[in-house]
N, C-alpha and C. Protein backbone atom coordinates (compact mmCIF):
# COMPACT_ATOMS: atom_id res chain seq x y z
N UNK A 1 113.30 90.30 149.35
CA UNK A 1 112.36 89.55 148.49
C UNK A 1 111.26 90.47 147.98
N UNK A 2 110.73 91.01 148.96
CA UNK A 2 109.49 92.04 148.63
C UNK A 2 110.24 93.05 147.68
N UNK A 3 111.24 93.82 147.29
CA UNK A 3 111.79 94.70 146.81
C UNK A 3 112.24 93.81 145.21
N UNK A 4 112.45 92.69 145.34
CA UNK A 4 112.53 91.69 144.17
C UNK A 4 111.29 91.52 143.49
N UNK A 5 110.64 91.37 144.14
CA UNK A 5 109.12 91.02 143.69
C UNK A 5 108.50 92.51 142.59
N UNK A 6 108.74 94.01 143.60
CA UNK A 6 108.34 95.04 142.98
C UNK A 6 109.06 95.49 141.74
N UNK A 7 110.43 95.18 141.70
CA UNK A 7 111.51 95.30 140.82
C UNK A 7 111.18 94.43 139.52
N UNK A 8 109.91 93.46 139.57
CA UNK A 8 109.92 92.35 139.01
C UNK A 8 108.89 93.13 138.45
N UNK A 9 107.66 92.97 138.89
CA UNK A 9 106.55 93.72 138.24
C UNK A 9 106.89 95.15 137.78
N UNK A 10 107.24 95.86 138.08
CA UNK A 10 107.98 97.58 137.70
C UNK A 10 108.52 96.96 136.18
N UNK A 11 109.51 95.97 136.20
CA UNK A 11 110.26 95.85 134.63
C UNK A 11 109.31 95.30 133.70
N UNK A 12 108.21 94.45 134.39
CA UNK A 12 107.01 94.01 133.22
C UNK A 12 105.96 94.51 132.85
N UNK A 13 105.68 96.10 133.87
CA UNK A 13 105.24 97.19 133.59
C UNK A 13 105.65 97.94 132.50
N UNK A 14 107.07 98.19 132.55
CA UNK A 14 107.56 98.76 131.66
C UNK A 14 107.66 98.29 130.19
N UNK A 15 108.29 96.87 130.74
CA UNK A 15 108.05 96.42 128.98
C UNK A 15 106.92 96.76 128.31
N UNK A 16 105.25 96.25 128.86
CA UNK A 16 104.40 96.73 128.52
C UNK A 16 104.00 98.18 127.72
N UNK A 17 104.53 98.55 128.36
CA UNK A 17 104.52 100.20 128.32
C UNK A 17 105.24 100.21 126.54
N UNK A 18 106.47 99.86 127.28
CA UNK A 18 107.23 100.19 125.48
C UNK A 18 107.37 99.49 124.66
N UNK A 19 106.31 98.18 124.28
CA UNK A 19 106.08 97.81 123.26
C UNK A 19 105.31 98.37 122.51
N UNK A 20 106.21 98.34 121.63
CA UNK A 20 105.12 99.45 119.91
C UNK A 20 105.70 98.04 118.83
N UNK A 21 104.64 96.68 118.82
CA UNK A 21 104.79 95.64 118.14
C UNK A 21 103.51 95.69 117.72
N UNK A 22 103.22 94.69 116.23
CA UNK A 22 101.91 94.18 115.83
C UNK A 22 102.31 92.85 115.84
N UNK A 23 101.43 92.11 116.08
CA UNK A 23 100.97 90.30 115.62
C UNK A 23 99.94 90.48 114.83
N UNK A 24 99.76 89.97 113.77
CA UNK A 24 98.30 89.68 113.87
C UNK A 24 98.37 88.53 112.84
N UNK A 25 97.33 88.10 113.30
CA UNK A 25 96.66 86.63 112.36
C UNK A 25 95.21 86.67 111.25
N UNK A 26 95.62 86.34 110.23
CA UNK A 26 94.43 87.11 109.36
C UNK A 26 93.89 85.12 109.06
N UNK A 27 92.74 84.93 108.39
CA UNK A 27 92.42 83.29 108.18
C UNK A 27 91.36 84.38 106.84
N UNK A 28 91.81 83.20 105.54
CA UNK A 28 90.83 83.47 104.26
C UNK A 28 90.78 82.58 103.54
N UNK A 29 89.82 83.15 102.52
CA UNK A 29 89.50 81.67 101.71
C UNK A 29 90.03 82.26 100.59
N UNK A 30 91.28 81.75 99.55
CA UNK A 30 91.55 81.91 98.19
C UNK A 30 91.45 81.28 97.01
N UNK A 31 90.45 81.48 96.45
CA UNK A 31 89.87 81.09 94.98
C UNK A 31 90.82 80.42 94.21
N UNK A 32 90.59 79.23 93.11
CA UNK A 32 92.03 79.61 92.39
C UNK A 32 92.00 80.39 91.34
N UNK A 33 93.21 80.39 90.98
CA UNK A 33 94.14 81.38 89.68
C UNK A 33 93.42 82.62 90.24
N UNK A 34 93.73 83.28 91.91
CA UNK A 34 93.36 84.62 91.88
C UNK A 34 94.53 84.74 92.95
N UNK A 35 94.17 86.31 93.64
CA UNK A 35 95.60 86.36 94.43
C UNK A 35 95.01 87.50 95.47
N UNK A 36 95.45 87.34 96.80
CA UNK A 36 95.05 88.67 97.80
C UNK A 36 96.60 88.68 98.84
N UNK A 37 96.56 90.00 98.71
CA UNK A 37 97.75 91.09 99.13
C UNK A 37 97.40 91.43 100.33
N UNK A 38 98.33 91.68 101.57
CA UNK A 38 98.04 92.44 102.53
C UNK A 38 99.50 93.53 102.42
N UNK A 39 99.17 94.97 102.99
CA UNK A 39 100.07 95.84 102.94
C UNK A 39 100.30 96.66 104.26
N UNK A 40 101.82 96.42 104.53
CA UNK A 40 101.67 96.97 105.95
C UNK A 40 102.88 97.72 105.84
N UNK A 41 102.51 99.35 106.58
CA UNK A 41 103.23 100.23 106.22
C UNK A 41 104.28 100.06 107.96
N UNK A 42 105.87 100.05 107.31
CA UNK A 42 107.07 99.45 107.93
C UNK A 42 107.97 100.53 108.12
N UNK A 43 108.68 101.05 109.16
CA UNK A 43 109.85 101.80 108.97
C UNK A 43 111.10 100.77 108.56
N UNK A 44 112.11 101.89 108.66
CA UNK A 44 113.39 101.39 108.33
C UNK A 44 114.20 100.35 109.42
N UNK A 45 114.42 99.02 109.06
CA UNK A 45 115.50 98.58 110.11
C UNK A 45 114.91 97.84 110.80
N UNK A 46 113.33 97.35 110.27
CA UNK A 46 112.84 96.67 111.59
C UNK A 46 112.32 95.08 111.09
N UNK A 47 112.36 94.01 112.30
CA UNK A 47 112.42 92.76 111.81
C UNK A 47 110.78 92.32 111.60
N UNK A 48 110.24 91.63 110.43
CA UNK A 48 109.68 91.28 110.73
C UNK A 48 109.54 89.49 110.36
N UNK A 49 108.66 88.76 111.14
CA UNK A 49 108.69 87.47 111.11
C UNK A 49 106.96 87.12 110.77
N UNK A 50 106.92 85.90 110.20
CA UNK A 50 105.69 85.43 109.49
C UNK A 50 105.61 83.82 109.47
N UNK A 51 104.52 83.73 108.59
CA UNK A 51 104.32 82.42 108.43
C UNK A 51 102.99 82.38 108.18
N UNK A 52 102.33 81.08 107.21
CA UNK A 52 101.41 81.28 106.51
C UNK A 52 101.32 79.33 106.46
N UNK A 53 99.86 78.73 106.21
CA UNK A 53 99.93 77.55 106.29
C UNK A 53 98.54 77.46 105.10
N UNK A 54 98.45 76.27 104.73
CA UNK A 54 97.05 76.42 103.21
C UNK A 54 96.48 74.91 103.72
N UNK A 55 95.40 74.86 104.04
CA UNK A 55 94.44 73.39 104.14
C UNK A 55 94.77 73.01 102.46
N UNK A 56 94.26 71.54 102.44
CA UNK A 56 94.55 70.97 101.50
C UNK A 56 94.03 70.97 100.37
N UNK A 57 94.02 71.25 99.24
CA UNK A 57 93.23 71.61 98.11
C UNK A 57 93.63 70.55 96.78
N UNK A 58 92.83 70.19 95.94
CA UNK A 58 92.91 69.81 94.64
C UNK A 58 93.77 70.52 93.72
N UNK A 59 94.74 69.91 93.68
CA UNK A 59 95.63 70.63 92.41
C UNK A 59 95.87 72.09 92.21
N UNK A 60 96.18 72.31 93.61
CA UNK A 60 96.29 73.92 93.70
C UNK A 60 97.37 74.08 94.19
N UNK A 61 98.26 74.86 93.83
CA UNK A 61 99.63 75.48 94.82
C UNK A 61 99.51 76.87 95.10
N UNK A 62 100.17 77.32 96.08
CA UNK A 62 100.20 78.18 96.76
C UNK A 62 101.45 79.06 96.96
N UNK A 63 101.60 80.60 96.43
CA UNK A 63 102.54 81.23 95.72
C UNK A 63 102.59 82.12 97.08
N UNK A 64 103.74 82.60 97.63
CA UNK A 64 104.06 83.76 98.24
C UNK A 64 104.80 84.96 97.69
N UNK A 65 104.85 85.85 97.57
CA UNK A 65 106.21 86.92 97.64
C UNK A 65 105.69 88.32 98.57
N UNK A 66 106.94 88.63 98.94
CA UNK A 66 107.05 90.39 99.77
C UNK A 66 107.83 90.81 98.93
N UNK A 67 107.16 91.93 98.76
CA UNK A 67 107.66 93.38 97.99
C UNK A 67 108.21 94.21 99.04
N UNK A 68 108.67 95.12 98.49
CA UNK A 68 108.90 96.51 99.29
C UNK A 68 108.48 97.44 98.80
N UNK A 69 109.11 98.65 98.96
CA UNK A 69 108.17 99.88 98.54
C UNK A 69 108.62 99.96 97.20
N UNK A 70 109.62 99.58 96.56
CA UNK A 70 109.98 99.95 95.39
C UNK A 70 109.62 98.65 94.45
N UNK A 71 109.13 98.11 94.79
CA UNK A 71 108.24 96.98 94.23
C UNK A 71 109.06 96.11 94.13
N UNK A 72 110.52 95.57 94.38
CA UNK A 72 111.43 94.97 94.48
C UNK A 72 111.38 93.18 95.26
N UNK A 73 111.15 91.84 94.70
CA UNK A 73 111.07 90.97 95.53
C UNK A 73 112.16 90.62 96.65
N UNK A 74 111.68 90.69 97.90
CA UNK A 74 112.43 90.51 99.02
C UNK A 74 112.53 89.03 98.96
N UNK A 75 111.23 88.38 99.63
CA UNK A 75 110.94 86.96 99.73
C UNK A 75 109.74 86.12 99.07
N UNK A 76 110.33 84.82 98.54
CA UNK A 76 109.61 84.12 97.58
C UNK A 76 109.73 82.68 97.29
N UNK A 77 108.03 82.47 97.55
CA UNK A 77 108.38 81.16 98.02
C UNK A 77 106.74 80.16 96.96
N UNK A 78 106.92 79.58 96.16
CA UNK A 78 106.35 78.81 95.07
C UNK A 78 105.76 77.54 95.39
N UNK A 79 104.56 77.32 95.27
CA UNK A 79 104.34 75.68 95.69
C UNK A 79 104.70 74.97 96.72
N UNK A 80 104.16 75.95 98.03
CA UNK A 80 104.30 75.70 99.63
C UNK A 80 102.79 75.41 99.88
N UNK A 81 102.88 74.81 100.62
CA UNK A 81 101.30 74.46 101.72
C UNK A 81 101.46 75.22 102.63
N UNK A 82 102.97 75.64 103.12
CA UNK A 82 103.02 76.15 104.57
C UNK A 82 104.83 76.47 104.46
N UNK A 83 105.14 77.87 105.01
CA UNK A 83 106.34 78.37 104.96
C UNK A 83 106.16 79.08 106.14
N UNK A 84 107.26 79.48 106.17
CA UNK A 84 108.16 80.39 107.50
C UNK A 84 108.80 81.29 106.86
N UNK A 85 109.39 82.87 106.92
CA UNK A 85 110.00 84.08 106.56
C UNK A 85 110.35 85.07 107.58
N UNK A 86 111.37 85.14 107.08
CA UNK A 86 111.99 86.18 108.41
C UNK A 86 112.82 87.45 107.59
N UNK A 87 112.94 88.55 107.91
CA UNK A 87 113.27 89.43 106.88
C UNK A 87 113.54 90.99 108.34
N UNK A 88 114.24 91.46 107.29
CA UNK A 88 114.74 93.19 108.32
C UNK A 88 114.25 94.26 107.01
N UNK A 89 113.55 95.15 107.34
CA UNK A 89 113.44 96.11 106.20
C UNK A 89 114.80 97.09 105.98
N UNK A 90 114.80 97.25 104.76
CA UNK A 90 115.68 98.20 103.86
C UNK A 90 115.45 99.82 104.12
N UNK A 91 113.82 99.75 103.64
CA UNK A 91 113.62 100.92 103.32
C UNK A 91 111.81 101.15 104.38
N UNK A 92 111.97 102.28 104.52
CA UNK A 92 110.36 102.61 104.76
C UNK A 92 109.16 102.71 104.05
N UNK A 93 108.34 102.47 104.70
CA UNK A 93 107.06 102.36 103.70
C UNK A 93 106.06 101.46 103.52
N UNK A 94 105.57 100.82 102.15
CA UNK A 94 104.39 100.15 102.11
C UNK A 94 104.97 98.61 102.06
N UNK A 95 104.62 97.78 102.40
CA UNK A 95 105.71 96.68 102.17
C UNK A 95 104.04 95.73 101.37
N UNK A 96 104.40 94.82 100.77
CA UNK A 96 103.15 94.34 100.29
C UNK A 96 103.34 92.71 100.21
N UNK A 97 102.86 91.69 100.90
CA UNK A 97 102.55 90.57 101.33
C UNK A 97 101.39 89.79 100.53
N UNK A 98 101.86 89.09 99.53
CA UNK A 98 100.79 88.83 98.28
C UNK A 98 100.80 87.20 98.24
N UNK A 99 99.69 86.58 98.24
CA UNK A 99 99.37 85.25 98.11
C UNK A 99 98.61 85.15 96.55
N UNK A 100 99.43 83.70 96.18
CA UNK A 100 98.35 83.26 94.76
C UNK A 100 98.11 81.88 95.11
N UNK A 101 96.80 81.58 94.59
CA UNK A 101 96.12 80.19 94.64
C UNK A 101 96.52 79.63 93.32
N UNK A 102 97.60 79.10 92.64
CA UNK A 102 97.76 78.88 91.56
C UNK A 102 97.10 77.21 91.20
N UNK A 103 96.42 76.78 90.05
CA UNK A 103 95.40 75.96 89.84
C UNK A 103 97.24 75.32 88.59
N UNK A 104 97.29 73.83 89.05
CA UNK A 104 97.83 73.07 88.42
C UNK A 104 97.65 73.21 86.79
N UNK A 105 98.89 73.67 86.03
CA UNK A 105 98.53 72.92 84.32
C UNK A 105 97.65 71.67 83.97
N UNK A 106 96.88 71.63 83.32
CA UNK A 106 95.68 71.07 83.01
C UNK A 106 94.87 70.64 83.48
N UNK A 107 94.15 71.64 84.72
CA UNK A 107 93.44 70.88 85.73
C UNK A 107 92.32 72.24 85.32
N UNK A 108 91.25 71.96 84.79
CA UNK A 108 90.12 72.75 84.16
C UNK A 108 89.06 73.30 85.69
N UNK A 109 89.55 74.77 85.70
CA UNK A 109 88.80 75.60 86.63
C UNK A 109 87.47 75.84 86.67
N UNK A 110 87.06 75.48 88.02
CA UNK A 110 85.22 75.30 88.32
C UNK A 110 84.64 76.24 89.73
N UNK A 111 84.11 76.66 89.87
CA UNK A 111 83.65 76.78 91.07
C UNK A 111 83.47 75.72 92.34
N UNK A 112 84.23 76.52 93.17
CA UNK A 112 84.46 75.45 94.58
C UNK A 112 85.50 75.06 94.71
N UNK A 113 86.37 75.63 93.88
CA UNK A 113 88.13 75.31 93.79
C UNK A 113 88.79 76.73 94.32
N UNK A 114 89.07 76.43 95.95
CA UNK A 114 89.53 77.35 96.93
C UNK A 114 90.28 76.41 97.74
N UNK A 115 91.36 77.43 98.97
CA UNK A 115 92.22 77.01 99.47
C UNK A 115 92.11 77.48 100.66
N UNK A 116 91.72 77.64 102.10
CA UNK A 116 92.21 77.82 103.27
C UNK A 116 92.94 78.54 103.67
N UNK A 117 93.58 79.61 103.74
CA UNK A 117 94.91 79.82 104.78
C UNK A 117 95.10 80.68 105.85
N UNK A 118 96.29 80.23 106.58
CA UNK A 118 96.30 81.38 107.96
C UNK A 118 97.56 82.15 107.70
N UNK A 119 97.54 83.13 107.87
CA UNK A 119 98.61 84.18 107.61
C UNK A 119 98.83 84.93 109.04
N UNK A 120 100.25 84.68 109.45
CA UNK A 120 100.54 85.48 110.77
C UNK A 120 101.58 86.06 110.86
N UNK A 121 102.03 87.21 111.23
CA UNK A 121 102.50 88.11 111.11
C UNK A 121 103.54 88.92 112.03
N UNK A 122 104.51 88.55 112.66
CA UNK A 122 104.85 89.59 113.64
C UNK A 122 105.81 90.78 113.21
N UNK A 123 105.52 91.72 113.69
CA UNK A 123 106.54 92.66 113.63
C UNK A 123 107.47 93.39 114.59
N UNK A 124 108.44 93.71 114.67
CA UNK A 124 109.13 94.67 115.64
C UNK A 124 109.88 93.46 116.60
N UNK A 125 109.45 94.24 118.25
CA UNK A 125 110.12 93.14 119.28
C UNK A 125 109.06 92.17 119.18
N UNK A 126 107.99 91.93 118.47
CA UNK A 126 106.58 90.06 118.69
C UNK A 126 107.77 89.55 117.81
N UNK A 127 108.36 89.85 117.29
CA UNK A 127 109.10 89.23 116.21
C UNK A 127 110.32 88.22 116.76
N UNK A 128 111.01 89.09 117.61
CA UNK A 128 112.25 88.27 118.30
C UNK A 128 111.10 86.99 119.56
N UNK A 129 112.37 85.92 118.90
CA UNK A 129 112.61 85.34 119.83
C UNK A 129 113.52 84.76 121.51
N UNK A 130 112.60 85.26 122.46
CA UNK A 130 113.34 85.46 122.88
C UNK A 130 113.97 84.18 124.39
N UNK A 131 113.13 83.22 123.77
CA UNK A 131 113.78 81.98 124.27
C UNK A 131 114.77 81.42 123.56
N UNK A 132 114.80 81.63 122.58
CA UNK A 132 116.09 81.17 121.73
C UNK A 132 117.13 81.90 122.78
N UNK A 133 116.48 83.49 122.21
CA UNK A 133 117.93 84.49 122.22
C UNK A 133 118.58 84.11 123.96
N UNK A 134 117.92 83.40 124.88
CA UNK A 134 118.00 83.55 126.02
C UNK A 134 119.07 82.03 126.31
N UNK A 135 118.78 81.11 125.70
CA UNK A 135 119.18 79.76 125.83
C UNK A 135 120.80 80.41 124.95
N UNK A 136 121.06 80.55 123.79
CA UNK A 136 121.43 81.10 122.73
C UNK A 136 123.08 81.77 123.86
N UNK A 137 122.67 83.07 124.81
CA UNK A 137 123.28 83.54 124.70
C UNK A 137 123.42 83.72 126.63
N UNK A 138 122.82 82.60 127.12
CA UNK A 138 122.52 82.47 127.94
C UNK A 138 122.45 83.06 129.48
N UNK A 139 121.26 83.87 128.65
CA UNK A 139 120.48 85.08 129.90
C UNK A 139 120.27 84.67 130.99
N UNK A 140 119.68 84.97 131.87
CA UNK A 140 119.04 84.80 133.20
C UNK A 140 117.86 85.67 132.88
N UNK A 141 116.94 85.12 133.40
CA UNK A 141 115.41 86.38 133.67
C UNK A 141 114.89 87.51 133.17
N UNK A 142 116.03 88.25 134.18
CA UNK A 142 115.99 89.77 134.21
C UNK A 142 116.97 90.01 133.47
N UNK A 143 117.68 89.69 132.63
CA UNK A 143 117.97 90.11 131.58
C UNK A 143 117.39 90.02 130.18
N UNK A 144 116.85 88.66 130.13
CA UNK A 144 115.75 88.53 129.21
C UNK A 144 114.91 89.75 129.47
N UNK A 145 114.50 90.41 130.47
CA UNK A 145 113.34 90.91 130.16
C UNK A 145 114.03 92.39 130.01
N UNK A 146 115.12 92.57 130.73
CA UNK A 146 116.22 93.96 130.35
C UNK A 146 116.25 93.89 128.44
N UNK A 147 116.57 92.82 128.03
CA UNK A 147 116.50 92.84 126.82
C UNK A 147 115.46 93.37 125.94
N UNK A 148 114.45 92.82 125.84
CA UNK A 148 113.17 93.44 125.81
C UNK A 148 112.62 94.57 125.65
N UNK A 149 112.73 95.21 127.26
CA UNK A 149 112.93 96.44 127.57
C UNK A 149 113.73 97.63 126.25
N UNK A 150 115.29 97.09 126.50
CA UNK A 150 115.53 97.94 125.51
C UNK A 150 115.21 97.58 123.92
N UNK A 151 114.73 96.76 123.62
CA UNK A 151 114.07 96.39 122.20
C UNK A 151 112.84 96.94 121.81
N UNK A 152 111.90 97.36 123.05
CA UNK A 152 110.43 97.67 123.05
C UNK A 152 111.25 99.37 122.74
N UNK A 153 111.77 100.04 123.59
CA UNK A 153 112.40 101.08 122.96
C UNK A 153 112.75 101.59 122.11
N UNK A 154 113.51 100.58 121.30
CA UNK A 154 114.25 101.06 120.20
C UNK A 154 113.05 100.65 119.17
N UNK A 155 112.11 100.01 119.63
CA UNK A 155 111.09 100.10 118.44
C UNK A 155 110.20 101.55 118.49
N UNK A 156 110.05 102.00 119.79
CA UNK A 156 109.04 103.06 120.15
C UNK A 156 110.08 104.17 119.20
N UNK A 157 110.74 104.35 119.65
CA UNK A 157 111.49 105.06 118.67
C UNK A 157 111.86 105.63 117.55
N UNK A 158 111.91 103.89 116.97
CA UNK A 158 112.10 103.61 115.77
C UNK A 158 110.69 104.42 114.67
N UNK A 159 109.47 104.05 115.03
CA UNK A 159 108.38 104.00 114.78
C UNK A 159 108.14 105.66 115.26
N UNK A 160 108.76 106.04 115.76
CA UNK A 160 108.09 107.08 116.04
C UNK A 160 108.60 108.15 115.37
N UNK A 161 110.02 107.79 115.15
CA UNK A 161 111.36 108.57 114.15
C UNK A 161 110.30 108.85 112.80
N UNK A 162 110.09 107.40 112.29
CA UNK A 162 109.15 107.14 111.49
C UNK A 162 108.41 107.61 110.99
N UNK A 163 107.43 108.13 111.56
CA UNK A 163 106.11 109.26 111.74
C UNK A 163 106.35 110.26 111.50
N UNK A 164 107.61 110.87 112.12
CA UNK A 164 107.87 112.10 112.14
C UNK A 164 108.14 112.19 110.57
N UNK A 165 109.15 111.59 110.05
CA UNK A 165 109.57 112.07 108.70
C UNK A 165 108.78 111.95 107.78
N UNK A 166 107.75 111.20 107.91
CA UNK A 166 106.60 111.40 106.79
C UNK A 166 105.28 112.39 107.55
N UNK A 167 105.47 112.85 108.36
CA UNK A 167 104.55 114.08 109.00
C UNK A 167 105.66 115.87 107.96
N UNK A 168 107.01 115.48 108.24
CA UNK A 168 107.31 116.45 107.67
C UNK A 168 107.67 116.10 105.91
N UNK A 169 107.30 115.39 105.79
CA UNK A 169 107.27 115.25 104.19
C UNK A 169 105.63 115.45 103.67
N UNK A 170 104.61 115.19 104.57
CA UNK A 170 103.19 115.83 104.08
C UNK A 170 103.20 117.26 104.13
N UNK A 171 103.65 117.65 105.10
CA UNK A 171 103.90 119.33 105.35
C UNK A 171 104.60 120.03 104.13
N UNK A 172 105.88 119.13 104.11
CA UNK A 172 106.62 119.79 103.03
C UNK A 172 105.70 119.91 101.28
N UNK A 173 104.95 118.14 101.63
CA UNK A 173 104.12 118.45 100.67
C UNK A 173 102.69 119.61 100.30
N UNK A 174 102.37 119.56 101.31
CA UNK A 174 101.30 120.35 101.73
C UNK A 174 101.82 121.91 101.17
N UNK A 175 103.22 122.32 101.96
CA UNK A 175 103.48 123.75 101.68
C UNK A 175 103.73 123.91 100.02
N UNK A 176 104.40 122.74 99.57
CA UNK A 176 104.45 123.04 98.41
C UNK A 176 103.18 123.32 97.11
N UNK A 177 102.45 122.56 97.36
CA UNK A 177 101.26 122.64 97.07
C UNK A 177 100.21 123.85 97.60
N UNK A 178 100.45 124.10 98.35
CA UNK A 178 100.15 125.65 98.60
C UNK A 178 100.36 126.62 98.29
N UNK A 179 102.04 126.66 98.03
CA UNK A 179 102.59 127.52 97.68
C UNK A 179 102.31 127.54 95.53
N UNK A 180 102.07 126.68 95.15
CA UNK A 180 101.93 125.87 93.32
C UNK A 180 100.12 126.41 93.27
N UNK A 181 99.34 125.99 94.38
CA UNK A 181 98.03 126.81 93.89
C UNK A 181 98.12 128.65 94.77
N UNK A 182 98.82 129.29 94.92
CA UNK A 182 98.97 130.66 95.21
C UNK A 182 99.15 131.31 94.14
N UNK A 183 100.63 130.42 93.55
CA UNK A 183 101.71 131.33 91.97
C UNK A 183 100.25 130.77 90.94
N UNK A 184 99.28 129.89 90.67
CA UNK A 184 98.15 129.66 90.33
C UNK A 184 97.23 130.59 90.12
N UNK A 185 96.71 131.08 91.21
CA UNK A 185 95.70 132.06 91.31
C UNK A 185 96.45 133.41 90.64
N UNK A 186 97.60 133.67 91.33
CA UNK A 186 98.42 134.90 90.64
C UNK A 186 98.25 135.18 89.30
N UNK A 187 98.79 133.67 88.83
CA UNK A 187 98.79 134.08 87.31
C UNK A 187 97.34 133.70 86.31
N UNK A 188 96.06 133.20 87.41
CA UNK A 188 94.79 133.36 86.64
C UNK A 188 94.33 134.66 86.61
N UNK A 189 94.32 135.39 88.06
CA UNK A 189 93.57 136.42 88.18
C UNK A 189 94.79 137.90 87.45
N UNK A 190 95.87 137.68 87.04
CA UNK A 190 96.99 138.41 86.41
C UNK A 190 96.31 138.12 84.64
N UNK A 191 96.26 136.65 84.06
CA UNK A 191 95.44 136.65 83.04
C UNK A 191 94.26 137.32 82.17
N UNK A 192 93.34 137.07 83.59
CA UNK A 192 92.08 137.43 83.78
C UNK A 192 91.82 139.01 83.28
N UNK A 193 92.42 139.80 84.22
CA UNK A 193 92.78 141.35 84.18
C UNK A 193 92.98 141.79 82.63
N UNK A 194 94.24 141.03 82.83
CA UNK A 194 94.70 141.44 81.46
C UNK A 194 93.90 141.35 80.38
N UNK A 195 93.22 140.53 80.01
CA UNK A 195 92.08 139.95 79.10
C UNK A 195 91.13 140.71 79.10
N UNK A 196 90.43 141.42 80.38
CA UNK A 196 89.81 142.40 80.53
C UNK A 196 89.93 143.54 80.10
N UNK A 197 91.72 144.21 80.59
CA UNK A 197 92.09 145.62 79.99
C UNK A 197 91.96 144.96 78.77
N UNK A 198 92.75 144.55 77.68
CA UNK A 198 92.53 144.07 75.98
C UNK A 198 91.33 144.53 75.65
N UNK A 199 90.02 143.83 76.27
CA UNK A 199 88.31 143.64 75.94
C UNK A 199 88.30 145.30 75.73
N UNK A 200 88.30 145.74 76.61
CA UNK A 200 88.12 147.28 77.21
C UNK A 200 88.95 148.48 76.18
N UNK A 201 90.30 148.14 75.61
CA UNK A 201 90.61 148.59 74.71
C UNK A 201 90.37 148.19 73.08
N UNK A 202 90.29 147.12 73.38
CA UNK A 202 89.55 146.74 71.70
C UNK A 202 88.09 147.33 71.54
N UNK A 203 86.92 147.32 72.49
CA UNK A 203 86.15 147.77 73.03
C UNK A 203 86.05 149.39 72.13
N UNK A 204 86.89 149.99 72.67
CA UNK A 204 86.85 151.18 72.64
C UNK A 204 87.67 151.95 71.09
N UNK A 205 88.72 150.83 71.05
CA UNK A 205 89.28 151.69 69.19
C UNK A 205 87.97 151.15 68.46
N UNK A 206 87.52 150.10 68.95
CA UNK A 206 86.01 149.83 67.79
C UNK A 206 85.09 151.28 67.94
N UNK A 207 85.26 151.08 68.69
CA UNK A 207 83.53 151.84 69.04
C UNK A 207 84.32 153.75 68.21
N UNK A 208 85.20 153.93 68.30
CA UNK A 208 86.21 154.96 68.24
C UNK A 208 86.15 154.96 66.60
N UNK A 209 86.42 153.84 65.76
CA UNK A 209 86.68 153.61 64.55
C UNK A 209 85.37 153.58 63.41
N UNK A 210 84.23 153.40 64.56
CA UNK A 210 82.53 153.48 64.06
C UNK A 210 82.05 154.67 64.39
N UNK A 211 82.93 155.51 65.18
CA UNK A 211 82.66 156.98 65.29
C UNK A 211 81.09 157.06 66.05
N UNK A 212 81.26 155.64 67.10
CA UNK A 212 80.51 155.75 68.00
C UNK A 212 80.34 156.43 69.49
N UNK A 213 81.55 156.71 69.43
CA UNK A 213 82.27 157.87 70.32
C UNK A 213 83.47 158.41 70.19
N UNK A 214 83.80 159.62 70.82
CA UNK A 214 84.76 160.34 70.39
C UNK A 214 86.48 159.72 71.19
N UNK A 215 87.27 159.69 70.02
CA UNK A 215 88.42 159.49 70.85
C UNK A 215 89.26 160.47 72.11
């Protein structure tokens, strides 16, 4: 039992450990006929889950869509009070999460015409469910939490794979750009010179041609 018990806490240690997830819950107030974006930078392959709800407003609807990095609509959803979205990314990068307060055809815009909403967010393993997945496919415990385990992983991973390739794509950028202001300087201070010897010989057939000195 005692060796169950440590085996127990040790695996919820660990999960701990290797979760690399966000939640978060944002609450705002949106004006109508205006619109606010949140942007959250995503690797490749990873799930994320949401949901968004709008207090009740006068003749206002409430517009969703997610972009991706290539500005491409993923998910989209028109004249909701309140939706649910679930989605796996394609590609890496900026993903962009955009709300509009849209103000009804012929309903004449005033001040004090706003909307409420909560926007929540999970990403990675906050994302799975894992009472479903458990009833679903029907785990026991410690496998639920074995599950987990290797999910918190493959996100640490994932995310970390992640990093790396845009650490060596700043570098790559970086060198290149280093290398673009070097051939730069080369060919100012190569200019420069040159412009100088010219000065220095025009300089001198003048002064040569006024028989201001001898050639």
């Amino acid at each position: 039992f005692f060796f169950g018990l440590q085996l127990f806490f040790m695996l919820r240690l660990i999960c701990l450990l290797a979760l690399c997830t966000l939640c978060t819950s944002f609450e705002f107030d949106l004006d109508a006929n205006s619109f606010k974006c949140f942007i959250e930078e995503l690797p490749e392959n990873e799930e994320v889950r949401g949901s968004f709800s709008a207090a009740s407003g006068y003749s206002q609807a409430i517009d969703m869509k997610i972009s991706n990095p290539q500005g491409e609509v993923v998910v989209e959803a028109k004249g909701r009070d309140k939706d649910d979205f679930n989605l796996w990314t394609t590609l890496p990068g900026d993903y962009n999460f955009c709300f509009y307060n849209r103000l009804v055809a012929g309903v004449k815009q005033h001040s004090g015409l706003k909307r409420s909403l909560t926007f929540k967010l999970a990403i990675g393993q906050e994302a799975k469910d894992y009472e479903q997945l458990a009833r679903k496919e029907h785990l026991k415990p410690l496998e639920v939490m074995l599950r987990m385990m290797e999910d918190g992983v493959r996100d640490v991973y994932s995310t970390y794979h992640y990093f790396k390739q845009r650490e060596a794509e700043l570098r790559d950028t970086s060198e290149t750009a280093n290398t673009r202001a070097l051939w730069i300087t080369i060919i100012n201070t190569s200019v420069f010179v040159g412009f100088a010897f010219w000065q220095v010989n025009h300089l001198k057939r003048y002064f040569v041609t006024k028989k201001l000195i001898g050639g």
